[in-house]
N, C-alpha and C. Protein backbone atom coordinates (compact mmCIF):
# COMPACT_ATOMS: atom_id res chain seq x y z
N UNK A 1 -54.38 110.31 22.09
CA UNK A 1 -53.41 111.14 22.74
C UNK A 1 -52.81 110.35 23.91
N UNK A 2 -51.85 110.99 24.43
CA UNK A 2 -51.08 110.08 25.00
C UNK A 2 -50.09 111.01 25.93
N UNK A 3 -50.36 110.57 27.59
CA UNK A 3 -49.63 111.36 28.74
C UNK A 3 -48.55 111.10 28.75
N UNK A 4 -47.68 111.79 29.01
CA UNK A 4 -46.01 111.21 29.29
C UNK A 4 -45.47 111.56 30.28
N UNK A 5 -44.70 111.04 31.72
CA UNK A 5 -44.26 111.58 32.22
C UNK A 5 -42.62 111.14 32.28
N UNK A 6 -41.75 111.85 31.43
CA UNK A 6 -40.70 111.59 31.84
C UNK A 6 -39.62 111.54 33.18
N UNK A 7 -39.12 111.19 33.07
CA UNK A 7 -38.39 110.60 34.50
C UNK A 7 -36.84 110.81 34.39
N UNK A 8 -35.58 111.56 34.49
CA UNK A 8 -34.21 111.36 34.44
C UNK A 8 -33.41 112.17 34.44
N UNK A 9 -31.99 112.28 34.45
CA UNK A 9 -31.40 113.40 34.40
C UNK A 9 -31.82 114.37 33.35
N UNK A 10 -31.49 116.14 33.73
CA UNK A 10 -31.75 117.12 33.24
C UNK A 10 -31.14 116.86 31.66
N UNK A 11 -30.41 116.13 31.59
CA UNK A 11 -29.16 115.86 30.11
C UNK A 11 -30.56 115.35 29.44
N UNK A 12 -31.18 114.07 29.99
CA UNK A 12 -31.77 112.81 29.39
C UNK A 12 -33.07 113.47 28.44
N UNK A 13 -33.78 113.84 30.07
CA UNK A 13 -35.09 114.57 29.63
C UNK A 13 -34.87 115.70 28.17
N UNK A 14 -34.07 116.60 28.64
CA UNK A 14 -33.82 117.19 26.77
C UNK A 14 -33.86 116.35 25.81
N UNK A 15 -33.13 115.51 26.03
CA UNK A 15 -32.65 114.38 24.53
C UNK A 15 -33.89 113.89 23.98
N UNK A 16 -34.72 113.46 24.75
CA UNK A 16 -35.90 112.62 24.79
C UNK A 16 -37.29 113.78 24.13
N UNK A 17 -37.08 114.79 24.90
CA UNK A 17 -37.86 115.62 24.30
C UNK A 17 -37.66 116.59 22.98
N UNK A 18 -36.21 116.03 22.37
CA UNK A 18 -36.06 116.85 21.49
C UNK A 18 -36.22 115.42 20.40
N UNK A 19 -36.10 114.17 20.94
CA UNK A 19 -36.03 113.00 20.03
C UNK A 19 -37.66 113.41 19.44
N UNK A 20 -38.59 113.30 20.43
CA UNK A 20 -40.26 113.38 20.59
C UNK A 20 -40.76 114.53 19.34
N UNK A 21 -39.64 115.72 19.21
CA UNK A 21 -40.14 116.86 18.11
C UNK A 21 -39.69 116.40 16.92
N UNK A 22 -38.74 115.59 16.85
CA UNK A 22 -38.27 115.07 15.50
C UNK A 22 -38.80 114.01 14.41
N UNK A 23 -39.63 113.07 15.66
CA UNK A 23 -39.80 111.70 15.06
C UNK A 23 -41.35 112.40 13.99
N UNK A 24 -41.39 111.40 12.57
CA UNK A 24 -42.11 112.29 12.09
C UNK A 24 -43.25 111.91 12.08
N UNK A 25 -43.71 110.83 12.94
CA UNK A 25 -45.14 109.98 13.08
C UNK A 25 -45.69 110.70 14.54
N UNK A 26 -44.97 111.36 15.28
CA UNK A 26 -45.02 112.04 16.28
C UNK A 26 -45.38 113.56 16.44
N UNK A 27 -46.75 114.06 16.99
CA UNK A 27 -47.03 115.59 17.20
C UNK A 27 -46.74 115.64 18.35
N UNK A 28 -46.17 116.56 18.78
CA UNK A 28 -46.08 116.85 20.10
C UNK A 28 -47.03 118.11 20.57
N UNK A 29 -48.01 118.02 21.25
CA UNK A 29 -48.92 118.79 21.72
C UNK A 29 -48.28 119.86 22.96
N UNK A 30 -47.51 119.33 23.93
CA UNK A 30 -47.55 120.13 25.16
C UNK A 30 -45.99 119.16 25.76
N UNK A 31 -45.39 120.14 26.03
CA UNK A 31 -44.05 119.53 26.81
C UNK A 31 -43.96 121.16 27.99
N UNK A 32 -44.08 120.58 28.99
CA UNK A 32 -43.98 120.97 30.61
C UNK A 32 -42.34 121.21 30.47
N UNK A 33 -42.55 121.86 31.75
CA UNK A 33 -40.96 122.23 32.21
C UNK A 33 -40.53 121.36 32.84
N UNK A 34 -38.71 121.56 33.44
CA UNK A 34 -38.75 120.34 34.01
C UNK A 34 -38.72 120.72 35.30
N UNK A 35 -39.18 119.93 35.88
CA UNK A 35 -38.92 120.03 37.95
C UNK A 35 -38.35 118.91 38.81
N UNK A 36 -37.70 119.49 39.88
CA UNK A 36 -37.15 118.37 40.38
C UNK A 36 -37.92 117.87 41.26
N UNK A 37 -37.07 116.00 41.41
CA UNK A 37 -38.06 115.48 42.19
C UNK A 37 -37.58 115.41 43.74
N UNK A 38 -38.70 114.64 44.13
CA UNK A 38 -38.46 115.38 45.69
C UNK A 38 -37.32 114.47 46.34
N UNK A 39 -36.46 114.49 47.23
CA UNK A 39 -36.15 113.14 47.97
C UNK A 39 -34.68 113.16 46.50
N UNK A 40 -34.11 113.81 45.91
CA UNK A 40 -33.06 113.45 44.99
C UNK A 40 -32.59 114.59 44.16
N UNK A 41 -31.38 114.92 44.37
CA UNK A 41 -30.73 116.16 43.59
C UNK A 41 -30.45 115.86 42.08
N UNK A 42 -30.35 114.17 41.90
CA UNK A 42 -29.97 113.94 40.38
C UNK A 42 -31.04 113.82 39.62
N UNK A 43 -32.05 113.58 39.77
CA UNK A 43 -33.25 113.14 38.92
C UNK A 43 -34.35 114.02 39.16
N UNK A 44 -34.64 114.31 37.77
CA UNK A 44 -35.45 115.11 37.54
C UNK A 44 -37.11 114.57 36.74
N UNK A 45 -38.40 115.66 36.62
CA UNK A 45 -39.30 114.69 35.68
C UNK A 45 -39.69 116.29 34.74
N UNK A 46 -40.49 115.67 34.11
CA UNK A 46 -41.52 116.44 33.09
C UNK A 46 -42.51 115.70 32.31
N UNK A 47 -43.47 116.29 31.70
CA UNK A 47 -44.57 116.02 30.89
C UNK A 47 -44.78 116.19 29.49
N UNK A 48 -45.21 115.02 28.70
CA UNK A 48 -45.53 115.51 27.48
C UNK A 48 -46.68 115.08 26.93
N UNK A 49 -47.36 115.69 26.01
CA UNK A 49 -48.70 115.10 25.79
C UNK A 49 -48.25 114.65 23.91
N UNK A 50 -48.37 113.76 23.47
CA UNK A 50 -48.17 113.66 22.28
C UNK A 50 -49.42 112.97 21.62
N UNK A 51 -49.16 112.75 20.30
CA UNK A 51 -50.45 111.87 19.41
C UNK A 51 -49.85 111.86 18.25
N UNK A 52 -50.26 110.73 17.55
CA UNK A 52 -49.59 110.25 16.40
C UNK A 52 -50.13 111.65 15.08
N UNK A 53 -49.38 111.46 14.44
CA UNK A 53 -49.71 112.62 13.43
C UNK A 53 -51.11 112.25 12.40
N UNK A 54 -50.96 110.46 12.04
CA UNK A 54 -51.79 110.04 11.36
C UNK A 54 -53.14 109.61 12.22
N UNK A 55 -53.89 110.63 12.93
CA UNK A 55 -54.99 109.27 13.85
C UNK A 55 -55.32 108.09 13.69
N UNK A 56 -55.43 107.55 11.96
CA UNK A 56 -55.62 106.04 12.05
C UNK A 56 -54.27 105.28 12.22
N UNK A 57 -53.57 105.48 12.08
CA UNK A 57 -51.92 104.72 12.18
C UNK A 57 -52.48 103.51 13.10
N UNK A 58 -52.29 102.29 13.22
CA UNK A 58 -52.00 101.49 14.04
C UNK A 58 -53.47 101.29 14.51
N UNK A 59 -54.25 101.64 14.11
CA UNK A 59 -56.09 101.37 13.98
C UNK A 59 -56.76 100.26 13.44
N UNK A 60 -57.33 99.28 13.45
CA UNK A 60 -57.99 98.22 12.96
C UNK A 60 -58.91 98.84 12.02
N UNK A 61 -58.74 98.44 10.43
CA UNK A 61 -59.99 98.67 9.46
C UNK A 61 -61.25 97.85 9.59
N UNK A 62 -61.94 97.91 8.11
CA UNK A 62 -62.87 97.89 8.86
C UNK A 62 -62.96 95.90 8.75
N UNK A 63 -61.64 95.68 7.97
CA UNK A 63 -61.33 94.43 7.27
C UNK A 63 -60.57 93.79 8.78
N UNK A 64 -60.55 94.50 9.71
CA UNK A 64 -59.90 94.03 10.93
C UNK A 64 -58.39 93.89 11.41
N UNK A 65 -57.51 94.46 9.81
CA UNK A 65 -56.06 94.83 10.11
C UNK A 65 -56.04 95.66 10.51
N UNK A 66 -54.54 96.35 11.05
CA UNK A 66 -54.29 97.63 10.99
C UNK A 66 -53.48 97.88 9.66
N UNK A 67 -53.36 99.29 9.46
CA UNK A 67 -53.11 99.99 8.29
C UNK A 67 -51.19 100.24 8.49
């Protein structure tokens, strides 16, 4: 699993989090709201927790590749 904290305009952060529900090697567990950051009216953040759909994806066998 895997923390995310996005970082960017209110436009960006959507895009990114709607790219994150689409991709199909991608679960998306938990996407936060967004809040602004402190010290800046343009930039914004949020959170996502994701994990690959396949757990071994990109895992070393036992032959020492990945799959």
């Amino acid at each position: 699993m895997l923390k995310i904290r996005l970082m960017g305009t209110k436009s960006d952060i959507r895009w990114f989090q709607n790219f994150l529900q689409i991709d199909s090697d991608i679960e998306v567990l938990e996407l936060s709201d967004i809040y602004p950051n402190k010290g800046t009216d343009r930039y914004y953040r949020s959170y996502a927790e994701v994990e690959r759909k396949d757990g071994n994806a990109g895992r070393p066998t036992e032959n020492g590749k990945s799959k």
